[in-house]
Protein backbone atom coordinates (compact mmCIF):
# COMPACT_ATOMS: atom_id res chain seq x y z
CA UNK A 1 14.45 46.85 -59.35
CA UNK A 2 17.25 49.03 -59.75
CA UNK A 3 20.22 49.90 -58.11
CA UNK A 4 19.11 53.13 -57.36
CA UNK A 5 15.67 51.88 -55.76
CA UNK A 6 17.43 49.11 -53.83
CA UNK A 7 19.65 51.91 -52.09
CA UNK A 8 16.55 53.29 -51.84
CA UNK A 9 15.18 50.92 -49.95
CA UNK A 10 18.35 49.86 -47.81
CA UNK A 11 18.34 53.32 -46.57
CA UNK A 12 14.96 53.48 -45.80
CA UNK A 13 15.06 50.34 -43.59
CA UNK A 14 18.01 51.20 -41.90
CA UNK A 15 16.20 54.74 -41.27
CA UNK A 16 13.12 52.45 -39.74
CA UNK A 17 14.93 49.40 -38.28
CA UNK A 18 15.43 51.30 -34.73
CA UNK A 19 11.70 52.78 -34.59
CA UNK A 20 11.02 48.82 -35.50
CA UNK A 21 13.27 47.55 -33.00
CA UNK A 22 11.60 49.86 -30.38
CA UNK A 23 7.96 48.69 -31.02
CA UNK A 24 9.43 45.23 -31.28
CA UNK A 25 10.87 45.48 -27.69
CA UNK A 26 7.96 46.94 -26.00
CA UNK A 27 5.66 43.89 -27.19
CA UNK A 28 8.37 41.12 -26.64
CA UNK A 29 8.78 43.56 -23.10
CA UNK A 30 5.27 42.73 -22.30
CA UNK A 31 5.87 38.88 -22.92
CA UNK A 32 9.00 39.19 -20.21
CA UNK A 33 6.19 40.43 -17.95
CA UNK A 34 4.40 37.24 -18.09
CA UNK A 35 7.21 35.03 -17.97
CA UNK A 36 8.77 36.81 -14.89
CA UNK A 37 5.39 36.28 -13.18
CA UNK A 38 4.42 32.45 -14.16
CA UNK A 39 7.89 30.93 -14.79
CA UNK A 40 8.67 30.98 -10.86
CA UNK A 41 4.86 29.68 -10.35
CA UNK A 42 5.32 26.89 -12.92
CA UNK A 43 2.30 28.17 -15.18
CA UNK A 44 2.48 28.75 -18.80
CA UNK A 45 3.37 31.39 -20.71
CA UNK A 46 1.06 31.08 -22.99
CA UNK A 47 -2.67 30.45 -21.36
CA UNK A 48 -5.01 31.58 -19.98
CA UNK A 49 -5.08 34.78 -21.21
CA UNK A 50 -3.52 37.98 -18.61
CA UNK A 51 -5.83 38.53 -15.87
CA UNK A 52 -5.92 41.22 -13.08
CA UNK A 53 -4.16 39.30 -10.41
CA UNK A 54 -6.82 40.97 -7.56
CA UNK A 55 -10.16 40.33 -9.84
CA UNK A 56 -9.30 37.85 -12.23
CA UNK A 57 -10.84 40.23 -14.82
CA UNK A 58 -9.14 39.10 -18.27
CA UNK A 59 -7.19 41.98 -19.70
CA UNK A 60 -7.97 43.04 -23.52
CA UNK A 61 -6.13 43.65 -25.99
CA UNK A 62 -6.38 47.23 -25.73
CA UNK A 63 -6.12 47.70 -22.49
CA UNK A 64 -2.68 45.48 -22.73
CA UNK A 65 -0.49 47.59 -25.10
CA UNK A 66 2.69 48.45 -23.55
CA UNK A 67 3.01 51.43 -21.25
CA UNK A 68 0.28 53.35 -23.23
CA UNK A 69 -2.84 51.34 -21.91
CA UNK A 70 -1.09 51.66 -18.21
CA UNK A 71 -0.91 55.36 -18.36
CA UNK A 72 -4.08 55.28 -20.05
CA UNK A 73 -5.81 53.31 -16.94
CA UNK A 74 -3.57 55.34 -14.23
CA UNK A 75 -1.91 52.41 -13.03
CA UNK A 76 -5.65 50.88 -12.07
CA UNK A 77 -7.10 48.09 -13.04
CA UNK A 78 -10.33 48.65 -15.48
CA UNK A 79 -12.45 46.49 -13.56
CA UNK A 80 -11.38 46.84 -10.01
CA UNK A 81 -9.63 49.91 -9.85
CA UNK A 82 -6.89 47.58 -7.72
CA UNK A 83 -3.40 49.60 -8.70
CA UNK A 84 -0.90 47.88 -11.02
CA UNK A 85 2.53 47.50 -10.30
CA UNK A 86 4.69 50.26 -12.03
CA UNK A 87 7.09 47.70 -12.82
CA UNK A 88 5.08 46.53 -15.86
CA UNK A 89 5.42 49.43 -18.14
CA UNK A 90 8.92 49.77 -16.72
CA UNK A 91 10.25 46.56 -17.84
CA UNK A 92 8.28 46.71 -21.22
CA UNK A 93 10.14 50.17 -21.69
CA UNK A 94 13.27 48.83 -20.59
CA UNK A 95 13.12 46.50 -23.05
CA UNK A 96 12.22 48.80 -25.92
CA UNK A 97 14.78 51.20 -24.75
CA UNK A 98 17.16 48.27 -25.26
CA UNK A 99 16.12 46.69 -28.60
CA UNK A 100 16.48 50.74 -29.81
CA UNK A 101 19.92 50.80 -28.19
CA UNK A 102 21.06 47.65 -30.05
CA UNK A 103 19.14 48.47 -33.56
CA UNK A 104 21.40 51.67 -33.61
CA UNK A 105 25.03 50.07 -32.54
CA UNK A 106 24.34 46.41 -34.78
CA UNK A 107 21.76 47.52 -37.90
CA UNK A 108 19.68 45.33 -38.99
CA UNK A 109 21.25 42.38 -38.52
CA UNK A 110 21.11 38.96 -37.45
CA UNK A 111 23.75 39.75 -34.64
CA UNK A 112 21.42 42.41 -33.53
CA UNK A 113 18.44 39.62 -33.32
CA UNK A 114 20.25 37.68 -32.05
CA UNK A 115 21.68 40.28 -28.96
CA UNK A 116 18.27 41.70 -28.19
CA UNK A 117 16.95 38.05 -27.40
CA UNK A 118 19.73 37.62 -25.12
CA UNK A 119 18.96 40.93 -23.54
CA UNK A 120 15.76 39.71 -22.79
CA UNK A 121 16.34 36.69 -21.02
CA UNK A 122 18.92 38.51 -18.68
CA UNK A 123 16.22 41.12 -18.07
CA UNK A 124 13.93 38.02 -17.27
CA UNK A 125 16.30 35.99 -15.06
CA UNK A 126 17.32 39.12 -13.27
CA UNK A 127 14.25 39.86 -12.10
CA UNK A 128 12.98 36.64 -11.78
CA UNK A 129 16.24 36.19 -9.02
CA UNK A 130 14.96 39.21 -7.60
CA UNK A 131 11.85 37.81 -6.83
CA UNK A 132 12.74 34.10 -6.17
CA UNK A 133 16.46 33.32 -5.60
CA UNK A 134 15.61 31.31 -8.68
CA UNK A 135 17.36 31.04 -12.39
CA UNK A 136 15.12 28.73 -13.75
CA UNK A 137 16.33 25.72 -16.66
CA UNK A 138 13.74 26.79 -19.36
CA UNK A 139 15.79 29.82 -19.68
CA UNK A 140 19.24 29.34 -18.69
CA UNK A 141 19.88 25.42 -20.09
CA UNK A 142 17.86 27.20 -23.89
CA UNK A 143 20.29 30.08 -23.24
CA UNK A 144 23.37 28.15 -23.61
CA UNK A 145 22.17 26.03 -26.61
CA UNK A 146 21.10 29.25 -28.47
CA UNK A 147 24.10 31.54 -27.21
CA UNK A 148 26.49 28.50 -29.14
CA UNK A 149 24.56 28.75 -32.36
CA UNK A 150 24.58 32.84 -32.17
CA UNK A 151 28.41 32.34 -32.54
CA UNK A 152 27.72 30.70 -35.37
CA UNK A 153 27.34 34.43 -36.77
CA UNK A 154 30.05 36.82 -37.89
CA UNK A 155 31.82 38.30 -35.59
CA UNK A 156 33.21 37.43 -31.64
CA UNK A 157 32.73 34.80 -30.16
CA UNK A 158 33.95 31.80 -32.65
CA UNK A 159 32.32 28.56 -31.85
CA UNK A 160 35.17 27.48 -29.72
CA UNK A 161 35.41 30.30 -28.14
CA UNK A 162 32.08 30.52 -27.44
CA UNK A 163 31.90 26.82 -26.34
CA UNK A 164 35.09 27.13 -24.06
CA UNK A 165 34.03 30.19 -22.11
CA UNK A 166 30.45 28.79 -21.22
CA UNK A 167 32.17 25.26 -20.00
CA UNK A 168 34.79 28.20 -17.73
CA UNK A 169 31.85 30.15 -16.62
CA UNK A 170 30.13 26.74 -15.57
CA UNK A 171 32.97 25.48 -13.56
CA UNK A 172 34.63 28.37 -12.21
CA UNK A 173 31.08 29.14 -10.27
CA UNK A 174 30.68 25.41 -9.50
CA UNK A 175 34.33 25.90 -8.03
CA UNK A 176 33.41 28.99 -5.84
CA UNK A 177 30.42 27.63 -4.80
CA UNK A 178 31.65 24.41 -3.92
CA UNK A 179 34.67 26.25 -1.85
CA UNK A 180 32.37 28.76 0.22
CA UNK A 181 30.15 25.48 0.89
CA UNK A 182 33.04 23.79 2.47
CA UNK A 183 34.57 26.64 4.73
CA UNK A 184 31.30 28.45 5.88
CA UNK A 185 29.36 25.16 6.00
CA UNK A 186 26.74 26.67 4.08
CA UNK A 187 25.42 26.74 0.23
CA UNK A 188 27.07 30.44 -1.70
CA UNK A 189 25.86 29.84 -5.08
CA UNK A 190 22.86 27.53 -6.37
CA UNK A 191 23.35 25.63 -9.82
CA UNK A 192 21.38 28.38 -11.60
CA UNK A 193 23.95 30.63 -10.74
CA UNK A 194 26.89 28.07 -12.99
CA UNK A 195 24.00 27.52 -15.69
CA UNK A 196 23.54 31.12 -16.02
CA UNK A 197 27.49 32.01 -15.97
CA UNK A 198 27.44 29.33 -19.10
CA UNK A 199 24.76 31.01 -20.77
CA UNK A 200 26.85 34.58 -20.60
CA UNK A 201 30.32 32.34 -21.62
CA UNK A 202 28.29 31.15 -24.47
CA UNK A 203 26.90 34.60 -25.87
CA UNK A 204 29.64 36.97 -24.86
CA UNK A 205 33.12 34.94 -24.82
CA UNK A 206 35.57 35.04 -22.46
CA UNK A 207 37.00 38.23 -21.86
CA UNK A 208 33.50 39.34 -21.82
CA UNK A 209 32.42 36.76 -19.04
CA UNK A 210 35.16 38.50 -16.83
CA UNK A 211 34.31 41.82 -17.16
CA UNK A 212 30.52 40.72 -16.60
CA UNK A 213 31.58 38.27 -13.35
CA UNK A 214 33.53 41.76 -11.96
CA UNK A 215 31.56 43.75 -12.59
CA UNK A 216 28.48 41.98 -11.07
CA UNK A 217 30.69 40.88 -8.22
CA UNK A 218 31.68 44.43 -7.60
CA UNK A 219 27.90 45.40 -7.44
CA UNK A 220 26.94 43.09 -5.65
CA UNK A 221 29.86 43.67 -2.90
CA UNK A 222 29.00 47.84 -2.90
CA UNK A 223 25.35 46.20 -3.02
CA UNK A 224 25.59 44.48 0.03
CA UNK A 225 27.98 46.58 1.90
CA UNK A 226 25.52 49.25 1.87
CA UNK A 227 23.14 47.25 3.43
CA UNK A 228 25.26 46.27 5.90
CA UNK A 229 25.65 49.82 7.03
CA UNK A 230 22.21 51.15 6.44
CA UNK A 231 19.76 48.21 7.02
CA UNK A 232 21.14 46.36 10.03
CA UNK A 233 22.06 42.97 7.33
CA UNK A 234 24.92 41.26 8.04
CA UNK A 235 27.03 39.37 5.98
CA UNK A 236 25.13 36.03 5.86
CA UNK A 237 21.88 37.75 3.81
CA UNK A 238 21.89 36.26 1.06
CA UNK A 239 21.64 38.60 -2.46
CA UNK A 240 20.86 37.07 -5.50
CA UNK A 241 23.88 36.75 -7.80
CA UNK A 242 22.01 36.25 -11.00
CA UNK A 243 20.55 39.88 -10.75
CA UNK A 244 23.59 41.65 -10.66
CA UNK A 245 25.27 39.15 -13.29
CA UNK A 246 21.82 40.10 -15.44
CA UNK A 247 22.38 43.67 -15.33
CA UNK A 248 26.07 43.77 -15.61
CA UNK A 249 25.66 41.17 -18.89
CA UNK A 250 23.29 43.53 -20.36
CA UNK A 251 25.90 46.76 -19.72
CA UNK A 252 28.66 44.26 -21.45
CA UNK A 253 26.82 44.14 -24.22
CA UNK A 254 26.65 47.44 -25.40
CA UNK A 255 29.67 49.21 -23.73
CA UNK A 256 32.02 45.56 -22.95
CA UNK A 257 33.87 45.78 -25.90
CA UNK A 258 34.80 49.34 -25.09
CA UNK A 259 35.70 49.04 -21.72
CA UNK A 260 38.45 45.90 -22.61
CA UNK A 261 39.91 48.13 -25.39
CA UNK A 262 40.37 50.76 -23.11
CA UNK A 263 42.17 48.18 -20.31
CA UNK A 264 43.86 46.90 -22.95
CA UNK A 265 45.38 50.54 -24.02
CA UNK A 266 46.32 50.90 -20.34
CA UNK A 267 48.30 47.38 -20.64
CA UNK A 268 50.19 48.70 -23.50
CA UNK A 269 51.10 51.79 -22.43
């Protein structure tokens, strides 16, 4: 091969590695589908095969190929003609919307592998909290382990780094939780809520933790305000942390760096 072809080549993947990424997302989008529907019911992931939930009719392959066979069935069921959540071609867009995002800012790389699973295990555990109130440990407690060997990879966080700001995400929720426990008497934040702050330490490091904790906090507070004023809540409904620190974790990632270069120009000045 020669140097001409292999530039060639280089070129051409990095033309395709987005349009990759993209189909990539939308099947590993579909997976997040499953998981976000059997994780909470303690079923696996893997078997039985998808089935309409109103029928039980299995689904086939072709009628299971993200967003096309849903807008291909109208949102109905083949069998039953039962509708079908829109959420299911939205998160399997969502997901290829972020795999293209990432492809484009981090090549093809193993930092970009790398982001776009962590993407879609906040994506999962959001909605999952949504759902549930529930981060569950086959996520979270994997998510630390593999967010420590990502900063194995060039580029922020260093191992230490990594491994100090998921032990500071851990026990600074542990510490808030445990305080709002003791002076309203009642439980603030459940363990998934630490584990999950870990996991975020661990992948983003941690100035990136804080920008993700504010941000989600801030969210959250505007969140809940606004329910407050418009649906009668008061302050003791409980919203579900690990939703907003999802979202906002998945906003760090592409636009974190950014936004602490910018504060940090404003320091400066």
């Amino acid at each position: 091969m020669t140097a001409e072809s292999a530039g060639l080549d280089l070129e051409l993947l990095q033309a395709l590695w987005p349009w990759i990424a993209l189909l990539t997302g939308l099947v590993t989008g579909s997976f997040a589908n499953v998981c976000i529907h059997r994780i909470p019911l303690k079923q696996s992931v893997v078997s039985p095969r998808s089935r309409c939930p109103r029928c039980g009719s299995p689904i086939g392959a072709l009628e299971n190929i993200p967003v096309l066979s849903y807008l291909a069935l109208r949102g109905r069921c083949r069998a039953c003609r039962a509708p079908i959540s829109p959420r299911y071609p939205l998160v399997e867009a969502t997901n290829g919307a972020l795999y293209f995002g990432l492809a484009r800012v981090l090549g093809p790389t193993p930092a970009a592998a790398a982001a776009m699973v962590f993407v879609t295990a906040l994506l999962v555990l959001s909605l999952i909290d949504y759902d549930h109130h529930l981060l569950p440990n086959v996520i979270t407690l994997p998510g630390i382990a593999f967010g420590l060997l990502a900063s194995l990879l060039p580029g922020p966080p260093t191992p230490l780094e990594a491994a100090a700001a998921s032990a500071a995400g851990y026990l600074a929720l542990f510490a808030v939780a445990k305080t709002y426990e003791k002076t309203r008497g009642i439980e603030g934040l459940g363990q998934g809520d630490w584990k999950m702050a870990a996991m975020l330490g661990a992948f983003l490091g941690w100035q990136k933790l804080l920008l993700t904790v504010f941000a989600a906090t801030l969210a959250g507070t505007v969140v809940g305000l606004g329910l407050m004023a418009f649906r009668g809540r008061d302050s003791r409904h409980a919203l579900p942390l690990g939703t907003f620190l999802g979202l906002a974790g998945i906003a760090v990632v592409f636009v974190g760096q950014a936004v602490i270069d910018w504060y940090g120009g404003l320091l400066r000045g």
